[in-house]
C-alpha atoms as a PDB file:
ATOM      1  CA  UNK A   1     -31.150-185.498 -61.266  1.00  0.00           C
ATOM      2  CA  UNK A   2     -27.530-184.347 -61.220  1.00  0.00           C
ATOM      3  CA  UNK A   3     -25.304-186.862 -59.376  1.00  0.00           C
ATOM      4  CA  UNK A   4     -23.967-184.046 -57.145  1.00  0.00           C
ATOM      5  CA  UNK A   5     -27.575-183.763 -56.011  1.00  0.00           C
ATOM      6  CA  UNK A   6     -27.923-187.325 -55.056  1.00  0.00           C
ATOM      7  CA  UNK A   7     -24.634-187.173 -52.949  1.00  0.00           C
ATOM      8  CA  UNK A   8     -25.963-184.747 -51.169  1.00  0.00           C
ATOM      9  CA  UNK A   9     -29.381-186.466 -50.508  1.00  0.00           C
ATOM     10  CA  UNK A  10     -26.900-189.289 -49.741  1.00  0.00           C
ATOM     11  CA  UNK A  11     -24.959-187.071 -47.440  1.00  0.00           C
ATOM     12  CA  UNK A  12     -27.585-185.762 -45.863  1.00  0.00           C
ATOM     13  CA  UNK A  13     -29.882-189.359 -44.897  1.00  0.00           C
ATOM     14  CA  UNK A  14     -26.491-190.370 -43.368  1.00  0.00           C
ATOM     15  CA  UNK A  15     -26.054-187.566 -41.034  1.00  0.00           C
ATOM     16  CA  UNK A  16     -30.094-187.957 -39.954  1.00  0.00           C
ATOM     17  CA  UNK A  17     -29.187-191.658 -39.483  1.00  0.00           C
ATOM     18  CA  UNK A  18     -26.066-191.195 -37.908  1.00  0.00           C
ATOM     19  CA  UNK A  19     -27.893-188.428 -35.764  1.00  0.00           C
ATOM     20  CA  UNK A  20     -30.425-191.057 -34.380  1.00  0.00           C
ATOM     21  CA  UNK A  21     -28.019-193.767 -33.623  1.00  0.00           C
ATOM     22  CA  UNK A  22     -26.487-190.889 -31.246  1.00  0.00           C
ATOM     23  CA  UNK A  23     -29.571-190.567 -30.216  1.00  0.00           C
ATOM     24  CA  UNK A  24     -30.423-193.712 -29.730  1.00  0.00           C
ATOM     25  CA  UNK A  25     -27.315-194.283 -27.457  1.00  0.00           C
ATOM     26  CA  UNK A  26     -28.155-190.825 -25.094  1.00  0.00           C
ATOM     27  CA  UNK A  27     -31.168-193.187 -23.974  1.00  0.00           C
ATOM     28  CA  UNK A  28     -29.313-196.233 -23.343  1.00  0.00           C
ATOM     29  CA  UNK A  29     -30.953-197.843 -19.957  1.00  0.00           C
ATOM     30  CA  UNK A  30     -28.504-198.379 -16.775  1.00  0.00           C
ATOM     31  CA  UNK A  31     -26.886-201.678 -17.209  1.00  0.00           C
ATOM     32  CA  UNK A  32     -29.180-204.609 -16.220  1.00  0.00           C
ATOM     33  CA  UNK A  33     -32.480-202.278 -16.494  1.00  0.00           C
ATOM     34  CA  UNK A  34     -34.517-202.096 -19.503  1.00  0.00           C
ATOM     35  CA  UNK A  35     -36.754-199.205 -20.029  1.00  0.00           C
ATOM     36  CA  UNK A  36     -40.605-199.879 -21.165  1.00  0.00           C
ATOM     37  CA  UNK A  37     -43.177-198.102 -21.798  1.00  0.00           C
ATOM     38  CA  UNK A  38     -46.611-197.409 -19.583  1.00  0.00           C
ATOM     39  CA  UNK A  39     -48.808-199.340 -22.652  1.00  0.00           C
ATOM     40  CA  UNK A  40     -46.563-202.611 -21.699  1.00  0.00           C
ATOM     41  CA  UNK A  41     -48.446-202.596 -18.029  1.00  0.00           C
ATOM     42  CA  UNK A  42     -51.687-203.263 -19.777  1.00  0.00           C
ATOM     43  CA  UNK A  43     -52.834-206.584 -21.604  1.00  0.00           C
ATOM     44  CA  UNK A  44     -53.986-206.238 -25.208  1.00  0.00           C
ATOM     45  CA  UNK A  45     -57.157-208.043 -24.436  1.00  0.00           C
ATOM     46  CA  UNK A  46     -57.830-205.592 -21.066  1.00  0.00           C
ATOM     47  CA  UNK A  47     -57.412-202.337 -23.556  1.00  0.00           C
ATOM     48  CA  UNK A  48     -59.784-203.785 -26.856  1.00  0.00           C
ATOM     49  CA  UNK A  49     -62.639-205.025 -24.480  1.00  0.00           C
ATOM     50  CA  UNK A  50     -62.044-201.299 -22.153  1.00  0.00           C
ATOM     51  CA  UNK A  51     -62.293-199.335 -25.751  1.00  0.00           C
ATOM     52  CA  UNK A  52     -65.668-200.843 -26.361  1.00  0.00           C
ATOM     53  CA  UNK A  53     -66.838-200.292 -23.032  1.00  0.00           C
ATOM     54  CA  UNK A  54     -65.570-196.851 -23.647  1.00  0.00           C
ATOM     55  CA  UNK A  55     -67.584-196.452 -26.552  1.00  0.00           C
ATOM     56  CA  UNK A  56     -71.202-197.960 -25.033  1.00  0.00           C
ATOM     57  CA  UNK A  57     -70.334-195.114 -22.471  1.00  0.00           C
ATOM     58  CA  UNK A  58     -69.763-192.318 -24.495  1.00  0.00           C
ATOM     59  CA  UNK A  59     -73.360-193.007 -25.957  1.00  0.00           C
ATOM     60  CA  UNK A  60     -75.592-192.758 -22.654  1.00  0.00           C
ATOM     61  CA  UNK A  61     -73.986-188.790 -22.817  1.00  0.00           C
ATOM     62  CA  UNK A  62     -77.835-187.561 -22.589  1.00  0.00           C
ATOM     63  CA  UNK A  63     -77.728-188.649 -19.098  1.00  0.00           C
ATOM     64  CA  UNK A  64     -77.880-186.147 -16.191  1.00  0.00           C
ATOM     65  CA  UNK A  65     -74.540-186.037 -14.346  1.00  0.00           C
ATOM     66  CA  UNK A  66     -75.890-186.751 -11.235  1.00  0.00           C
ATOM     67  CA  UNK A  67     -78.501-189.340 -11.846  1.00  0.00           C
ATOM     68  CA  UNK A  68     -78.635-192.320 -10.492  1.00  0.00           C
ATOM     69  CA  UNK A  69     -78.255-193.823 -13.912  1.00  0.00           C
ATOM     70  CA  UNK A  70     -75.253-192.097 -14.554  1.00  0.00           C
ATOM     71  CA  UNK A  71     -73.645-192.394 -10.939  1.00  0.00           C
ATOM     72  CA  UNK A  72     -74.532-196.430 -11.316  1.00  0.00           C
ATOM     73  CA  UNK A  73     -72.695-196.175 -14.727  1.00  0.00           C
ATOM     74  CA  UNK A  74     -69.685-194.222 -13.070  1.00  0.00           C
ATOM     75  CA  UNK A  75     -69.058-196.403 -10.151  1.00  0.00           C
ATOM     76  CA  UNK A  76     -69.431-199.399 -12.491  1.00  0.00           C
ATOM     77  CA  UNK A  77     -66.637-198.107 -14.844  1.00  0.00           C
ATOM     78  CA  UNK A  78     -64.695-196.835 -11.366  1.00  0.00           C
ATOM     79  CA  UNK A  79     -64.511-200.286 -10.105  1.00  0.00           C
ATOM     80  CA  UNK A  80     -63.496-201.757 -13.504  1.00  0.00           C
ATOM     81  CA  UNK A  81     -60.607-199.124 -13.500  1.00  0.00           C
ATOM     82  CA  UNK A  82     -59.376-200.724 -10.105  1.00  0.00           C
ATOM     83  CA  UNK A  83     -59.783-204.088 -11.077  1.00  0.00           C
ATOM     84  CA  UNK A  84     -57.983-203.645 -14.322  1.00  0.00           C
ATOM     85  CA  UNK A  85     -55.822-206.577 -15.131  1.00  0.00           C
ATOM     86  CA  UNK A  86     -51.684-206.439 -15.190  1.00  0.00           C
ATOM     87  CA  UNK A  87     -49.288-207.780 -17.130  1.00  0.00           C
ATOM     88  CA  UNK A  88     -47.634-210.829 -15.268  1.00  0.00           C
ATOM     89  CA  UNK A  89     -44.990-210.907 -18.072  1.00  0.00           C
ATOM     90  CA  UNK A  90     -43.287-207.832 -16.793  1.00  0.00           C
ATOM     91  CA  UNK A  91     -43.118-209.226 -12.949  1.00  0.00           C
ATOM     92  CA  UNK A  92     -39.544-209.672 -11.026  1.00  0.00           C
ATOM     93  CA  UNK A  93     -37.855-207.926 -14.054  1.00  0.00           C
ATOM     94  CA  UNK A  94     -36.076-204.936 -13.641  1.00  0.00           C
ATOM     95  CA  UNK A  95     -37.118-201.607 -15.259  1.00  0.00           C
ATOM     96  CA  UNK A  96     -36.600-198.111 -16.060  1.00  0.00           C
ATOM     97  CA  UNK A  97     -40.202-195.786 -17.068  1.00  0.00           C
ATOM     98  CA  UNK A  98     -40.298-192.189 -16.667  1.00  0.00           C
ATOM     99  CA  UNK A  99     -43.534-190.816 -15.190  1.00  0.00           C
ATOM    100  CA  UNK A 100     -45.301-188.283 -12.530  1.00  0.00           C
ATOM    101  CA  UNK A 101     -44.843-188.280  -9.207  1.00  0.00           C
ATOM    102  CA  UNK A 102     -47.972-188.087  -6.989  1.00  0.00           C
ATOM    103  CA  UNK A 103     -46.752-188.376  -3.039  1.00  0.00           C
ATOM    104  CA  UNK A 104     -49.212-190.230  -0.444  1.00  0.00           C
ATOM    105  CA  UNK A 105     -48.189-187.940   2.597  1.00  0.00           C
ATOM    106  CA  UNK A 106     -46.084-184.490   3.418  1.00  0.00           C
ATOM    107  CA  UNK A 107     -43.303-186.663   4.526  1.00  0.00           C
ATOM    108  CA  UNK A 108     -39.924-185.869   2.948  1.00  0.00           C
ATOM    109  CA  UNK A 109     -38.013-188.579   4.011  1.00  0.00           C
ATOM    110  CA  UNK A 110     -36.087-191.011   1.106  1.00  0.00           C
ATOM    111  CA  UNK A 111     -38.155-193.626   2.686  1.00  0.00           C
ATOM    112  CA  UNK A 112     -41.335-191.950   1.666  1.00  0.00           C
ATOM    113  CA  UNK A 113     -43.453-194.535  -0.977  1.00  0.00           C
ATOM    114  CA  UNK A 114     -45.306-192.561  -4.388  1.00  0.00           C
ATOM    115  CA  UNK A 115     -47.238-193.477  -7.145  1.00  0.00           C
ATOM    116  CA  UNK A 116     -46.230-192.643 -10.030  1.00  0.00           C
ATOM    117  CA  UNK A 117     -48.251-192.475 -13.343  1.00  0.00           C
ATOM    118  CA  UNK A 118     -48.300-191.755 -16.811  1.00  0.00           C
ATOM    119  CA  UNK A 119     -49.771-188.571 -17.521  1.00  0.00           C
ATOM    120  CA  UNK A 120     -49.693-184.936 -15.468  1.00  0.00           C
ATOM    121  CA  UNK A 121     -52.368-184.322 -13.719  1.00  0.00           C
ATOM    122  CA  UNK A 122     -53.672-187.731 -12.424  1.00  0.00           C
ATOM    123  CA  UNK A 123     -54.847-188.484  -9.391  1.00  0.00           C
ATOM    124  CA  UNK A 124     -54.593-185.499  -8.405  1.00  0.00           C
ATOM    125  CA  UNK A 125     -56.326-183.100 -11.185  1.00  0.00           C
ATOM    126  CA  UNK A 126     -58.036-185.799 -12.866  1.00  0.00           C
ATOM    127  CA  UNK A 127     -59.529-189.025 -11.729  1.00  0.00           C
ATOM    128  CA  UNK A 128     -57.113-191.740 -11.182  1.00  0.00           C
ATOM    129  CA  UNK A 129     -55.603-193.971 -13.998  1.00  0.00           C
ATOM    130  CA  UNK A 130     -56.945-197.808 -14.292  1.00  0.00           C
ATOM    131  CA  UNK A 131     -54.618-199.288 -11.722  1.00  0.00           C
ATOM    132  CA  UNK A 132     -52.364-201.223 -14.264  1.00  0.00           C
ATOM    133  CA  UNK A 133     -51.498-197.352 -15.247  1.00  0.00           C
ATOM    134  CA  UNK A 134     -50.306-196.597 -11.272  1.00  0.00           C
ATOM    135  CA  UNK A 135     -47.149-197.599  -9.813  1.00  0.00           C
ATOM    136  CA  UNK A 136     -47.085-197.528  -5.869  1.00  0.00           C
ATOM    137  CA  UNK A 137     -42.534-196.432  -5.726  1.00  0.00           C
ATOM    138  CA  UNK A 138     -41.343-197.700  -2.500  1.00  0.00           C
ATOM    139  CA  UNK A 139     -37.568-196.456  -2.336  1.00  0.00           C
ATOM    140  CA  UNK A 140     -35.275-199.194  -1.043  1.00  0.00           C
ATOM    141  CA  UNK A 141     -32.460-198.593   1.934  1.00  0.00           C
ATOM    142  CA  UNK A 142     -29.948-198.802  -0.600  1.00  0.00           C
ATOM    143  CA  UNK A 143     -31.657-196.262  -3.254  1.00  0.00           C
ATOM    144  CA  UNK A 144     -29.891-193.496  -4.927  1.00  0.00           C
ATOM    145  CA  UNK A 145     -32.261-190.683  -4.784  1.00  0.00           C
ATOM    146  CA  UNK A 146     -31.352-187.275  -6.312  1.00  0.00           C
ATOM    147  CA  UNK A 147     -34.325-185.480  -4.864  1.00  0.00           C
ATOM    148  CA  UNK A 148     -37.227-186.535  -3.106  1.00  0.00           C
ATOM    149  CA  UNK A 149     -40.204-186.298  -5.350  1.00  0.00           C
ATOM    150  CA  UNK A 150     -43.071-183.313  -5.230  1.00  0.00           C
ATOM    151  CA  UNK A 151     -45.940-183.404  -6.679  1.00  0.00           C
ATOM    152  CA  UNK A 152     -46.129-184.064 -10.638  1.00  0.00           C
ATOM    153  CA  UNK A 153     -42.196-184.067 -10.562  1.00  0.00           C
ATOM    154  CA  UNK A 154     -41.391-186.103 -13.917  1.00  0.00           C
ATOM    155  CA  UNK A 155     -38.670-188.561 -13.008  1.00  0.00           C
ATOM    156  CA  UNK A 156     -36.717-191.858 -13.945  1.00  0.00           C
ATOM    157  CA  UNK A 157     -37.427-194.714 -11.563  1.00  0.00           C
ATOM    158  CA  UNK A 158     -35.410-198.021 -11.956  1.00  0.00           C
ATOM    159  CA  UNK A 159     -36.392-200.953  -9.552  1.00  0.00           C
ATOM    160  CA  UNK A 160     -37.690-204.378  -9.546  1.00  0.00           C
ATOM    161  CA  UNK A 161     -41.257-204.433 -10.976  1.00  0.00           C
ATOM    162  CA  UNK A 162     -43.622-206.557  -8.698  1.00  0.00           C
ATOM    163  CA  UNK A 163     -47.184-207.096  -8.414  1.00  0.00           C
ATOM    164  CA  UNK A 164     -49.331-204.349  -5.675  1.00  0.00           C
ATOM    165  CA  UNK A 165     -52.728-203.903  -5.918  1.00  0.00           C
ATOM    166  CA  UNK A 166     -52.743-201.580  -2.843  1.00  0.00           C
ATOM    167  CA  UNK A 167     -55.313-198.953  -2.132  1.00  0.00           C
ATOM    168  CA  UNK A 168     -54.502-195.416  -1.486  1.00  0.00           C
ATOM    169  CA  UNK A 169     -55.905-192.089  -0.805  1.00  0.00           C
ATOM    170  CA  UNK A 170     -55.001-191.146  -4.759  1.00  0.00           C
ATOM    171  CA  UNK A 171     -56.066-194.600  -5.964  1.00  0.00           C
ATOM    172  CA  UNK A 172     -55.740-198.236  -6.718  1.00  0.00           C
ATOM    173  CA  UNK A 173     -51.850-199.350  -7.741  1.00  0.00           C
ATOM    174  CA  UNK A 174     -51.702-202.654  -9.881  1.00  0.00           C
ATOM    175  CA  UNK A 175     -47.675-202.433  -9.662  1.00  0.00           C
ATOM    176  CA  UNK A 176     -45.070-202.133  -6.892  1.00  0.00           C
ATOM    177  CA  UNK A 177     -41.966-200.690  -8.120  1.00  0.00           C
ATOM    178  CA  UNK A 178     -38.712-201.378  -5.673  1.00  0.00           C
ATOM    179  CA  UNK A 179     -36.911-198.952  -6.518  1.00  0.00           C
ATOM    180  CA  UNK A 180     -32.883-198.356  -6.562  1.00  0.00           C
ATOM    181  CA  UNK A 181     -32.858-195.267  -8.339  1.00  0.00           C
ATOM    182  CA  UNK A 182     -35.027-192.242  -8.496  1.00  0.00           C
ATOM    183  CA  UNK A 183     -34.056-189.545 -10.388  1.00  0.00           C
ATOM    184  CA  UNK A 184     -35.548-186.152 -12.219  1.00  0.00           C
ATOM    185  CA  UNK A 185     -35.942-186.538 -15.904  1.00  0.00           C
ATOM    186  CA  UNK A 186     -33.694-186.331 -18.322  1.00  0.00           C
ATOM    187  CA  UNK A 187     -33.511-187.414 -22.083  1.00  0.00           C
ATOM    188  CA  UNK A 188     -30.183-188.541 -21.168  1.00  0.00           C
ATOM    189  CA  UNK A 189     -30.084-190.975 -18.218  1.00  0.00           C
ATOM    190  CA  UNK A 190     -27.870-189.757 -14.963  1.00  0.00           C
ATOM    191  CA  UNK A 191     -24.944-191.353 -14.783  1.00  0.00           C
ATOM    192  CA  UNK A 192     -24.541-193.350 -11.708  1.00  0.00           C
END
């Protein structure tokens, strides 16, 4: 290979480097909040025993949907789903995830509470996430909130993460989110 080639190979793995540093920095978190992931609000052991149960599942497919096999089966893995187990590590710390808005009421106050989850669709469309995969958002007094949420509006949340198993009308939450900051989302975090 020519050497003029291999400066140019050079060149050009710099600039892809350099261009995910940059990128790297457009996602910095707001100081003091660190941004995670929705597969850190679910224990390792919770996920490997759930994929096996997953599996046994899949195989009783030749039953009718509405048999009482199948509804026992359902309602089994239902209450499992609501039960599911969350991370204690990631309690009183405070966080930035992105995620879907799914409101509890018509209320448009900035006092009105959401959960928000993972994936479009859920809760609403689809059955409802295991509840260490729904956060119950309860806006704070003091919150700085762009928009009030609609349904399946992506957004930014930053808050305090604490533990809130509570019951709604769109499912079972595992988390409580306090949150300070509610925003649409962005690749780039609003400046505040």
């Amino acid at each position: 290979m020519s050497s003029h080639y291999l400066q140019l190979k050079r060149r050009h793995m710099m600039l892809a480097l350099f261009g995910l540093a940059i990128d790297r920095m457009a996602m910095a978190e707001t100081e003091g909040y660190k941004t995670i992931e929705w597969n850190d609000l679910m224990p390792d052991s919770w996920v490997k025993e759930m994929t096996k149960e997953m599996a046994a599942l899949s195989k009783m497919s030749y039953l009718q949907d509405t048999s009482d096999e199948a509804n026992k089966a359902m309602n089994a893995m239902r209450k499992k789903l609501d039960d599911a187990p969350i991370v204690k590590t990631q309690l009183n710390k405070k966080i930035r995830i992105p995620g879907y808005a799914v409101p509890l009421d018509a209320e448009r106050s900035e006092k009105r509470e959401f959960l928000l989850v993972p994936y479009f669709g859920a809760c609403i469309h689809t059955p409802p996430p295991p509840a260490n995969q729904i956060v119950l958002v309860r806006p704070m007094a003091q919150s700085k909130i762009k928009k009030m949420p609609e349904s399946m509006d992506v957004l930014w949340v930053e808050g305090e993460l604490k533990e809130g198993r509570v019951s709604t009308s769109q499912g079972v939450s595992g988390y409580m989110l306090e949150a300070i900051s509610i925003a649409p989302y962005e690749t780039k975090p609003a400046k505040r």
